[in-house]
Protein backbone atom coordinates (compact mmCIF):
# COMPACT_ATOMS: atom_id res chain seq x y z
CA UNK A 1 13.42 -13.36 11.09
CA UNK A 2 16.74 -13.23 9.05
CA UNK A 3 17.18 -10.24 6.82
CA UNK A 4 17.44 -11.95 3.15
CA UNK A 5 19.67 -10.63 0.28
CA UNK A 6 17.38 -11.04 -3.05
CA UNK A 7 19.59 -11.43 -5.95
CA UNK A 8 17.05 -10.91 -8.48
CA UNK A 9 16.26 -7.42 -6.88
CA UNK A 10 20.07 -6.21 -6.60
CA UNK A 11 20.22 -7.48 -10.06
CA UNK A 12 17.24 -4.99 -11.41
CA UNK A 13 18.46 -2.34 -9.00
CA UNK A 14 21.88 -2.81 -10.80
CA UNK A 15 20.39 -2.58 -14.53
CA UNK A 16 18.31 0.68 -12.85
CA UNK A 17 21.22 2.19 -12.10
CA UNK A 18 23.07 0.94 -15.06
CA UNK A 19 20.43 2.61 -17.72
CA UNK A 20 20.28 5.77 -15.56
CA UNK A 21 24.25 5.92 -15.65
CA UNK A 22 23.75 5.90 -19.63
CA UNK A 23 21.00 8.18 -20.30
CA UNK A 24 22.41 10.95 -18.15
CA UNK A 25 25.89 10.96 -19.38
CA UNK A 26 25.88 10.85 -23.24
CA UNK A 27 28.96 12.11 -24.66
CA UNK A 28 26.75 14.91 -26.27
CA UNK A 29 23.61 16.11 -25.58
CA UNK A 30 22.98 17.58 -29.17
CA UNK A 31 23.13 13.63 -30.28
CA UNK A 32 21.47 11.43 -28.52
CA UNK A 33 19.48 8.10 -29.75
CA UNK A 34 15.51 9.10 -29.06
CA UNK A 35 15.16 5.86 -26.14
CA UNK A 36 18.00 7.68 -24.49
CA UNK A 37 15.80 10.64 -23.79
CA UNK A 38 12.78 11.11 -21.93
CA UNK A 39 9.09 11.59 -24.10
CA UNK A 40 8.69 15.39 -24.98
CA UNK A 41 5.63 15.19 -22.80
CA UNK A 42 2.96 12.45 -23.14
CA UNK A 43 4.27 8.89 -23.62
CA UNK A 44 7.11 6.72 -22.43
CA UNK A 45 10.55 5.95 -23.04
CA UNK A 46 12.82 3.67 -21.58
CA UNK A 47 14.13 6.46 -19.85
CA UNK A 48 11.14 6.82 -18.44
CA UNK A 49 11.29 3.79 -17.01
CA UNK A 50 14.96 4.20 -14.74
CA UNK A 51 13.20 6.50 -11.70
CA UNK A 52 9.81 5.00 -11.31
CA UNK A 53 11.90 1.92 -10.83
CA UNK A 54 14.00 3.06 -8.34
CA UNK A 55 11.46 4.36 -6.29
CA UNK A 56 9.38 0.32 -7.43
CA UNK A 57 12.28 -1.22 -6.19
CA UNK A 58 12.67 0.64 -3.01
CA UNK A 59 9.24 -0.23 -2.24
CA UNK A 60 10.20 -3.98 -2.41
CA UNK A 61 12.78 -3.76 -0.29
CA UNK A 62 11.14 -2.02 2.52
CA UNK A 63 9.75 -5.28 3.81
CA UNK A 64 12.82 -7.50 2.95
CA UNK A 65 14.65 -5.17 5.60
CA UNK A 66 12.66 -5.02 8.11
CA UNK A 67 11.22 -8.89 8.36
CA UNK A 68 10.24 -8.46 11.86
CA UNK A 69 7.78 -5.72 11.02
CA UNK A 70 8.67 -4.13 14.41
CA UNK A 71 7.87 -0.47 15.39
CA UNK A 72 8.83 1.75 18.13
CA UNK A 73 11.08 5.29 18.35
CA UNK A 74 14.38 3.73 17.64
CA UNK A 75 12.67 2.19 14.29
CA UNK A 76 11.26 5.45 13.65
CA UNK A 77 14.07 7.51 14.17
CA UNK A 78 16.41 5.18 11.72
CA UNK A 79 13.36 5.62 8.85
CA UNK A 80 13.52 9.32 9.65
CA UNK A 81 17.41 10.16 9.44
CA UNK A 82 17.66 7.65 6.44
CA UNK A 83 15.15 10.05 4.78
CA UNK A 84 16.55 12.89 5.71
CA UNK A 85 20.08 11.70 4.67
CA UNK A 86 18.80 11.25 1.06
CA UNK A 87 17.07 14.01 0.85
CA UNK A 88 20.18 16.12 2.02
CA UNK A 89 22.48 14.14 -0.52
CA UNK A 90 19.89 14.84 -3.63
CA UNK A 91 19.80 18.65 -2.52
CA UNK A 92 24.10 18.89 -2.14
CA UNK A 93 23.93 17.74 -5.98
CA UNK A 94 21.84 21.66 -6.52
CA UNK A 95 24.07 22.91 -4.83
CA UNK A 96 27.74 21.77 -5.97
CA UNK A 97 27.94 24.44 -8.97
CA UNK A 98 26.58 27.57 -7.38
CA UNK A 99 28.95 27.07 -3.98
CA UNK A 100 31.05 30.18 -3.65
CA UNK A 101 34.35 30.43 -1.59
CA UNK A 102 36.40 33.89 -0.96
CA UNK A 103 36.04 34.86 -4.36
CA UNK A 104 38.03 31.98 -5.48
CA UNK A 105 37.74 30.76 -9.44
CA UNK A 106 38.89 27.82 -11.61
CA UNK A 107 40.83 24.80 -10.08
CA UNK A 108 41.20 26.37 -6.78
CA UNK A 109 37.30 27.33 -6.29
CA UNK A 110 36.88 23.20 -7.63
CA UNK A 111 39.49 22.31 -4.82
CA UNK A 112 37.07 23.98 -2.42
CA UNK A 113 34.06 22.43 -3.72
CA UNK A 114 35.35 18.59 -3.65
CA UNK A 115 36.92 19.19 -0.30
CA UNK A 116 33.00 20.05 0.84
CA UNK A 117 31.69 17.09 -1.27
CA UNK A 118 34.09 15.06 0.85
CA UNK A 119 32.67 16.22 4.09
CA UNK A 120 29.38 16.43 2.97
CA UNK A 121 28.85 12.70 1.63
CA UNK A 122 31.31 11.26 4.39
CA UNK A 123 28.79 13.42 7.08
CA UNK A 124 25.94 12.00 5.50
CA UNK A 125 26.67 8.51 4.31
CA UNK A 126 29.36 7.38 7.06
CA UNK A 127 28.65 5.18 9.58
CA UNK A 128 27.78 7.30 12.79
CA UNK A 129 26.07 7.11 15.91
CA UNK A 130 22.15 7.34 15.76
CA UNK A 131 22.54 10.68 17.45
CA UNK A 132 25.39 12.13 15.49
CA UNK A 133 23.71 10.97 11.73
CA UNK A 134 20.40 13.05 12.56
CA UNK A 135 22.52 16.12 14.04
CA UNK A 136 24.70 15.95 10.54
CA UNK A 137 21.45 15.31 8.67
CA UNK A 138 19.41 18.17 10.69
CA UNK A 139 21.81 20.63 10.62
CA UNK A 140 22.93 20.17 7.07
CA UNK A 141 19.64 20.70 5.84
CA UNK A 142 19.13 23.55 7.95
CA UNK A 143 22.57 24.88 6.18
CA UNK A 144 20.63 24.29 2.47
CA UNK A 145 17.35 26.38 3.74
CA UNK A 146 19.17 28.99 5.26
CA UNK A 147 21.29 29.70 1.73
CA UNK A 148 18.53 29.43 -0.66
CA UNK A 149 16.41 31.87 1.15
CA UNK A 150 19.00 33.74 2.78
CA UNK A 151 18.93 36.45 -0.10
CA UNK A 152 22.25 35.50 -0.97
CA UNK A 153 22.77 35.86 -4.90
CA UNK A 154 24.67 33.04 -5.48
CA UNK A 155 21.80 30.57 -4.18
CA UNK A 156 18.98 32.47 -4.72
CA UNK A 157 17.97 30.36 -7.42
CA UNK A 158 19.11 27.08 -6.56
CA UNK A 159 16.61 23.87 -6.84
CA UNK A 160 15.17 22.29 -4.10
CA UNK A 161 13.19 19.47 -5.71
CA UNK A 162 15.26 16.72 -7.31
CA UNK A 163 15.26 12.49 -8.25
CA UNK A 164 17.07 11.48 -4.34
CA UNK A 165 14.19 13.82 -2.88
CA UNK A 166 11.20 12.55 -3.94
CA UNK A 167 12.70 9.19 -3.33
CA UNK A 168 13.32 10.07 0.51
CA UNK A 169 9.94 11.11 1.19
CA UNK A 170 8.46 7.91 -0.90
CA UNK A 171 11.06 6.37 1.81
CA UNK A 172 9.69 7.74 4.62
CA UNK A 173 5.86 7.36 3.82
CA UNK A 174 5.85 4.18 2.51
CA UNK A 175 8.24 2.27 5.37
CA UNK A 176 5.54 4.14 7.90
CA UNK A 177 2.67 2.72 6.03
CA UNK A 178 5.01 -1.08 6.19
CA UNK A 179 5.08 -0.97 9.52
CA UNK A 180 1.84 1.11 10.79
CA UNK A 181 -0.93 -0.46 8.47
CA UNK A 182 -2.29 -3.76 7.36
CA UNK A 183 -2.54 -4.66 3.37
CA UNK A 184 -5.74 -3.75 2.66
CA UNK A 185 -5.12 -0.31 4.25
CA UNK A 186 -2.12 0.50 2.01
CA UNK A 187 -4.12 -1.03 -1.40
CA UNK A 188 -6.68 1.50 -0.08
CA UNK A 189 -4.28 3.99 0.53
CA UNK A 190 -2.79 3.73 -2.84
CA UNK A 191 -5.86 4.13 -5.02
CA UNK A 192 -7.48 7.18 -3.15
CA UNK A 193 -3.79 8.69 -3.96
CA UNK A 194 -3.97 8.17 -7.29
CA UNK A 195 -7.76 8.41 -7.87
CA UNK A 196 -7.40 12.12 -5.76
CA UNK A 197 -4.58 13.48 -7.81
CA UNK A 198 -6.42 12.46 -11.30
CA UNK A 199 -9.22 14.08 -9.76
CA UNK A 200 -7.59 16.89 -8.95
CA UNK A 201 -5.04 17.35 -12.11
CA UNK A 202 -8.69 16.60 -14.04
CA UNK A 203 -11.43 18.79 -12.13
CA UNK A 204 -9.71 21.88 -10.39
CA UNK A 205 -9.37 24.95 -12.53
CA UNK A 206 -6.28 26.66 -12.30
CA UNK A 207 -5.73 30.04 -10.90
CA UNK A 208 -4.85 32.86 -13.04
CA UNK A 209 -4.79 30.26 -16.25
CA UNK A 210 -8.63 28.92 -16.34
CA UNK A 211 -9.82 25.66 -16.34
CA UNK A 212 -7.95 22.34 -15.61
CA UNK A 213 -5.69 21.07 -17.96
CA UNK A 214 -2.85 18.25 -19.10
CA UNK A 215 -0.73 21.04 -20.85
CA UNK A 216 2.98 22.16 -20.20
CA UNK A 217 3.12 24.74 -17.77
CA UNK A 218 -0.34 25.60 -17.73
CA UNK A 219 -1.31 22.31 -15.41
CA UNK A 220 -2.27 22.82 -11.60
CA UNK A 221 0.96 20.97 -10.78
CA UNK A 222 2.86 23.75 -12.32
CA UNK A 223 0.89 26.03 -10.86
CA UNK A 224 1.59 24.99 -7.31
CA UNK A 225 5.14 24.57 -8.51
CA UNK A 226 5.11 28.40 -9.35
CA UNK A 227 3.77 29.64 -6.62
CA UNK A 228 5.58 27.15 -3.39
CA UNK A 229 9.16 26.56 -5.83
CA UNK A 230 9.43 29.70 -7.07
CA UNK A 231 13.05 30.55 -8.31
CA UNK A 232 14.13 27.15 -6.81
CA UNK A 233 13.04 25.01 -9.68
CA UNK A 234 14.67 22.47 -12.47
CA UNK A 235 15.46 25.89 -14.88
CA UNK A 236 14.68 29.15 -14.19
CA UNK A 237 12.88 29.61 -17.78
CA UNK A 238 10.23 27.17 -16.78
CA UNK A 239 7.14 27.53 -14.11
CA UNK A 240 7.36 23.61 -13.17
CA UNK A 241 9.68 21.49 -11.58
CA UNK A 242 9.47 17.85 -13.40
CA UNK A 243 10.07 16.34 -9.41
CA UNK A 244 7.58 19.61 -7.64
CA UNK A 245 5.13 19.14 -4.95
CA UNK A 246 2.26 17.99 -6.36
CA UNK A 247 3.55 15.18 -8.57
CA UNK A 248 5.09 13.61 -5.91
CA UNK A 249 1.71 12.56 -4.56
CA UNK A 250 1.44 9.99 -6.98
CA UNK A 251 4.42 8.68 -6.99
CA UNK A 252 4.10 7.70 -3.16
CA UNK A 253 2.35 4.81 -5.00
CA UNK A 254 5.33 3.37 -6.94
CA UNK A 255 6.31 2.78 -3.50
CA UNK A 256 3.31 1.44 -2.13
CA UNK A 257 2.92 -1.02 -5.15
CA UNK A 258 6.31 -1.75 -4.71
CA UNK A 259 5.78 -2.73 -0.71
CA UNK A 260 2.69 -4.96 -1.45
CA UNK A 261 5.01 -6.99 -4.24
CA UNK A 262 7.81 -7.06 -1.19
CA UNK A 263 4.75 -8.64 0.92
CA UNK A 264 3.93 -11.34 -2.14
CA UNK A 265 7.89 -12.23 -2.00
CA UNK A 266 7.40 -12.99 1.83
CA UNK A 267 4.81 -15.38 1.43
CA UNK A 268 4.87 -18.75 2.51
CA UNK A 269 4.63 -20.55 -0.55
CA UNK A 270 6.69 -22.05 -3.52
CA UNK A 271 8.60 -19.89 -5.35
CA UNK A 272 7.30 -20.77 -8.65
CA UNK A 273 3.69 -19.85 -7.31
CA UNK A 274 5.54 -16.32 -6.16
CA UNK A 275 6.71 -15.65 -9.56
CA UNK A 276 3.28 -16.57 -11.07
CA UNK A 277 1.70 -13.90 -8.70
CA UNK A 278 4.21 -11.26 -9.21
CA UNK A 279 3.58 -11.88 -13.25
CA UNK A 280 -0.10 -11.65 -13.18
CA UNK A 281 0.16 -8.58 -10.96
CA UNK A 282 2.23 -7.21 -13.37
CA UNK A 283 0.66 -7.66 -16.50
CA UNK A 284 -2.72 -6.64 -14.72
CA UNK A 285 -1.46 -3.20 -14.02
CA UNK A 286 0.00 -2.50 -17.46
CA UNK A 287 -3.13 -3.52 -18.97
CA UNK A 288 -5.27 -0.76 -16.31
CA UNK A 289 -2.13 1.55 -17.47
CA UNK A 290 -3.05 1.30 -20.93
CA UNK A 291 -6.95 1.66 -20.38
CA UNK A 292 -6.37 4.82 -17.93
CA UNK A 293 -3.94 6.37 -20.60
CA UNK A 294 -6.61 7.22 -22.63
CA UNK A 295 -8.37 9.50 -20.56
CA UNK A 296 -5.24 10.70 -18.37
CA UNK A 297 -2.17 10.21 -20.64
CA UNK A 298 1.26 8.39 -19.06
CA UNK A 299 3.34 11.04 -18.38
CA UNK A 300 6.34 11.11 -16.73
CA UNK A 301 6.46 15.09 -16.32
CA UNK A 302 3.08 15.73 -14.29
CA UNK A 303 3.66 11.83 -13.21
CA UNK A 304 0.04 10.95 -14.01
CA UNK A 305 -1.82 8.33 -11.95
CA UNK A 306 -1.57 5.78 -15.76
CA UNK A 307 1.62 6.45 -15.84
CA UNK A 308 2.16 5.04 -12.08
CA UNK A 309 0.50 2.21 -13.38
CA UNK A 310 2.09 1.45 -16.20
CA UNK A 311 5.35 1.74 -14.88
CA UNK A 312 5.62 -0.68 -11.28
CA UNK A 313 3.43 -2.98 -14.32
CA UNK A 314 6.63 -3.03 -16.38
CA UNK A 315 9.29 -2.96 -13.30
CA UNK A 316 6.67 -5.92 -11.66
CA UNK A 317 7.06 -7.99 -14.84
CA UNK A 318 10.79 -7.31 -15.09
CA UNK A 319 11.27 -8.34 -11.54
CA UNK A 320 9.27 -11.93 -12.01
CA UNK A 321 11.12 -12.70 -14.91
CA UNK A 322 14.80 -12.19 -12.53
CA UNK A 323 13.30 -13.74 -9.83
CA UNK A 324 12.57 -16.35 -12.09
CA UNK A 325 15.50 -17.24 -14.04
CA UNK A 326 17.96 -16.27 -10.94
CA UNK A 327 16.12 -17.17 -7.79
CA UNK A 328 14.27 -20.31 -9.26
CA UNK A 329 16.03 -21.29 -12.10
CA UNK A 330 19.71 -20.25 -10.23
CA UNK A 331 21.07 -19.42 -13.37
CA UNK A 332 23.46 -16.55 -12.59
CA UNK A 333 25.52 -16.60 -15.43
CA UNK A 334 25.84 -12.87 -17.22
CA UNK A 335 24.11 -11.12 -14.28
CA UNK A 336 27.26 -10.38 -12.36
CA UNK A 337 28.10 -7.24 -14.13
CA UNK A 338 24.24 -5.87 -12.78
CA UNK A 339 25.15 -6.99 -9.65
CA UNK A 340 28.12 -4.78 -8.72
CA UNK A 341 25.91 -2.57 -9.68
CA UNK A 342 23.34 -3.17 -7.76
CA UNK A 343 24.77 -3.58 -4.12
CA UNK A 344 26.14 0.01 -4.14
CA UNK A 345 23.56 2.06 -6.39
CA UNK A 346 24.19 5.08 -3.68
CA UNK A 347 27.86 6.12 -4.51
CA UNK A 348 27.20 6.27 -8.08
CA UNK A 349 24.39 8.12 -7.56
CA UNK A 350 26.28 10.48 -5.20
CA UNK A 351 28.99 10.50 -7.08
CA UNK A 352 28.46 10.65 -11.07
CA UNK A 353 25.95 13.75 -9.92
CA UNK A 354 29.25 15.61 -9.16
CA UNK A 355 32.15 14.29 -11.61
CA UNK A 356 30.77 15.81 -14.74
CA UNK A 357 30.05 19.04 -12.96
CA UNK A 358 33.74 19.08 -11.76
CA UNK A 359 35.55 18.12 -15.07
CA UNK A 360 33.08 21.14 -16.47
CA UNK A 361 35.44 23.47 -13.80
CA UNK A 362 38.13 22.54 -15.99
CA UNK A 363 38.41 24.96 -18.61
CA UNK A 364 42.15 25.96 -20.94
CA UNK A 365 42.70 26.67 -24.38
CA UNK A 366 41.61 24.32 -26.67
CA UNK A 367 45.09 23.28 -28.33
CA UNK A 368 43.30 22.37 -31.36
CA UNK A 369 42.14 25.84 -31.75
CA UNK A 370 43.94 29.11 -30.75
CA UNK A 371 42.14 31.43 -28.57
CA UNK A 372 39.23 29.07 -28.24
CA UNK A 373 38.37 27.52 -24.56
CA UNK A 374 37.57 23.79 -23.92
CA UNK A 375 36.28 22.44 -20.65
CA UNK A 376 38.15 19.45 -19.88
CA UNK A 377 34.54 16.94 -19.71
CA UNK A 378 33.98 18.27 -23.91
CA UNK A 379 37.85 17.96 -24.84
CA UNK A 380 38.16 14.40 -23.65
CA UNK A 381 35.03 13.73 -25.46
CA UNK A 382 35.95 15.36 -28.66
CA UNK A 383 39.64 14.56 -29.19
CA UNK A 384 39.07 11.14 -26.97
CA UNK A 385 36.18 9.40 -28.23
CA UNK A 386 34.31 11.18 -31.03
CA UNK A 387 37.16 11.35 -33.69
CA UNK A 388 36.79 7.16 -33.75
CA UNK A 389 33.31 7.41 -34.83
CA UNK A 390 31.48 8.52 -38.05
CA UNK A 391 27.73 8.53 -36.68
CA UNK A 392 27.51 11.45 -33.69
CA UNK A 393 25.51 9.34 -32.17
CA UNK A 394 27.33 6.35 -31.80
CA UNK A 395 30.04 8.49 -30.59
CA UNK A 396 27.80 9.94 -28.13
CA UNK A 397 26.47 6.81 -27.07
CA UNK A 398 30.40 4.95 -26.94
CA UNK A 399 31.16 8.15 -24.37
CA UNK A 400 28.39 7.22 -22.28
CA UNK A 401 29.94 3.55 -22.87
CA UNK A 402 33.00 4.68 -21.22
CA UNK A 403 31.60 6.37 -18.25
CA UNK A 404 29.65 3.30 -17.51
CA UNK A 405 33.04 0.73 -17.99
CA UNK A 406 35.03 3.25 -16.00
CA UNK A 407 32.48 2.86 -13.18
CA UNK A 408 32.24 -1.11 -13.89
CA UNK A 409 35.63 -0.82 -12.62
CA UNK A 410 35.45 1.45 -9.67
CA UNK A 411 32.37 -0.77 -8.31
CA UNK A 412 34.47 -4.05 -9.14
CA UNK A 413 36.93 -2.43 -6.44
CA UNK A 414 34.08 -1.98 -4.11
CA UNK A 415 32.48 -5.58 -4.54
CA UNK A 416 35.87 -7.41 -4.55
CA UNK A 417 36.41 -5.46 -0.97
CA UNK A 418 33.15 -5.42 0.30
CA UNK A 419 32.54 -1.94 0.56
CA UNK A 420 29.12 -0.87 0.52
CA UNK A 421 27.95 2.85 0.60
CA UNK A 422 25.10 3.19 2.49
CA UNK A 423 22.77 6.36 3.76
């Protein structure tokens, strides 16, 4: 079978990425429009929405790339140092700010620190050998380990979890499941994942705390965070890690729900009667979201089984309605700005993880004020953007504007070329 590009999927991947891109870059944090941040802790947001969708989407395109369903070691080893590559990648991001070199500061420490982010995504998204990606991938990883339990101060604390790292392992379990186990074993699969960790979020009493709970920070999933992430977690004034071990149980099942709808897509029927099963599917599981939010609430922190549901419901939906209008109906027009997008979500990923952290580096006096220092990411913000606007937030939300049409540009440069960043 012929590997098949689906539009309507690069197109949702592209408004994924697109909506992430905005939400994580606002020209200031202090003013930001409430559906540009994520729920305080039950509830959802559309932010909420941009990584369960990732990790949806990646489930649907397990099967799309591998139509031949075939398994052996060579298979195995590509699902394995693709995983591994991504996981590496998400981990460098941690890393980038606490790298020390010689005792070197300001622009030339920053030097030192891009010239590693060169080698670091070239060595783990370049286009190698088999052998040579899982040596790069191995040994890299094997670097990260080694520093953040080396003792060392400057990476004592440095995370571990992250967004690229649970989406590896989804990766790697779910194209396992594709390609090991029938349907009905991965349905199965899926709802003793999610019926297990309600179970045990609902039923297990927590160590040291009492008995279970849904709270912030007092939850078993904090708990194990505490205990196996300890000092390696999202902020050190927190016990929990919003991507720690146990939540990423669940979320294995974004993926899995997002394989089975990759299965529907493969079928051997009309496309219309595709679409109608992909919409009923969806609406289905937003409706079982709804019902199991009232006695496990969607949350995005703890990622609770409902709010698994809910969410490949929504990105199900979203997807028949684009595989509708552009598959079916072919009617392309307006979707071409999600599509560069979409084709190379990696290297914005990769890359707007590290720009803002870099242009932070950038710190001189602040020639607006004497004696005061500006980093060069808040000056261009402040004397750039913000002066144009008389609502904060509007100026926040026109710098986020900016970062997005400045990368509309660099990916129109990649799409025009044909340049694709892959792991």
């Amino acid at each position: 079978m012929v590997k098949e590009r689906l539009i309507s999927l690069d197109v949702f991947r592209g408004l994924t990425i697109l909506l992430m891109t905005i939400v994580n870059n606002p020209g200031d944090w202090g003013h930001v429009f409430p559906p540009l941040l994520h729920a305080e802790w039950n509830g959802c947001t559309p932010t909420d929405l941009v990584f369960p969708f990732f990790i949806f989407i990646m489930g649907v395109a397990v099967p799309l790339a591998m139509p031949d369903k075939k398994y052996d070691n060579t298979t195995f080893g590509k699902i394995l140092v693709r995983s591994l590559r991504m996981l590496c990648l998400g981990i460098f991001f941690n890393f980038f700010a606490k790298i020390q070199l010689f005792g070197l500061e300001g622009i030339p420490l920053l030097i030192g620190r891009l010239i590693i982010t060169i080698a670091v995504g070239y060595a783990l998204m370049g286009n190698f050998s088999s052998k040579l990606k899982n040596i790069f991938a191995f040994s890299i990883l094997l670097i990260y380990l080694f520093l953040a339990y080396s003792g060392i101060e400057a990476y004592q604390n440095v995370r571990l979890p992250g967004v690229l790292q649970r989406i590896a392992i989804v990766y790697f379990v779910v194209s396992l499941l594709y390609l090991k186990t029938s349907q009905r074993t991965q349905i199965i699969t899926g709802v003793i994942l999610l019926l297990g960790y309600w179970a045990i979020m609902t039923l297990i009493p927590v160590p040291g705390i009492g008995e279970a709970n849904l709270e912030k920070g007092t939850n078993l999933a904090s708990w194990v965070d505490s205990v196996l992430l300890k000092g390696h977690m999202y902020r050190e004034t927190i016990t929990w890690d919003p991507e720690g071990i146990l939540s990423t149980i669940p979320s294995i099942v974004n993926g899995i729900i997002g394989l089975l709808i990759g299965q529907i897509l493969q079928l051997k029927i009309s496309k219309k009667e595709i679409a109608l099963k992909m919409a009923v599917v969806g609406i289905a599981l937003i409706i079982v979201g709804f019902i199991w939010n009232i006695v496990f609430p969607i949350n995005k922190s703890i990622w609770t089984s409902s709010y698994v549901i809910f969410t490949t419901g929504l990105g199900t939906t979203c997807l028949s309605i684009l595989y509708y209008v552009i598959d079916i109906a072919e009617y392309k027009k307006g979707f071409k700005l999600f599509l560069i997008w979409g084709v190379n979500p990696m290297i914005v990923f990769f890359a707007s993880q590290i720009i803002p952290q870099a242009l932070v580096m950038i710190q001189f006096e602040n020639p607006h004020k004497t004696g005061e220092q500006i980093n060069l990411l808040n000056y261009l913000y402040k004397f750039g953007i913000a002066p144009f606007f008389n609502n904060p937030m509007m100026a926040s939300f026109a710098g986020a504007l900016v970062y997005v049409g400045i990368w509309t540009f660099i990916l129109w440069i990649f799409y025009k070329n044909k340049l694709i960043f892959k792991v």
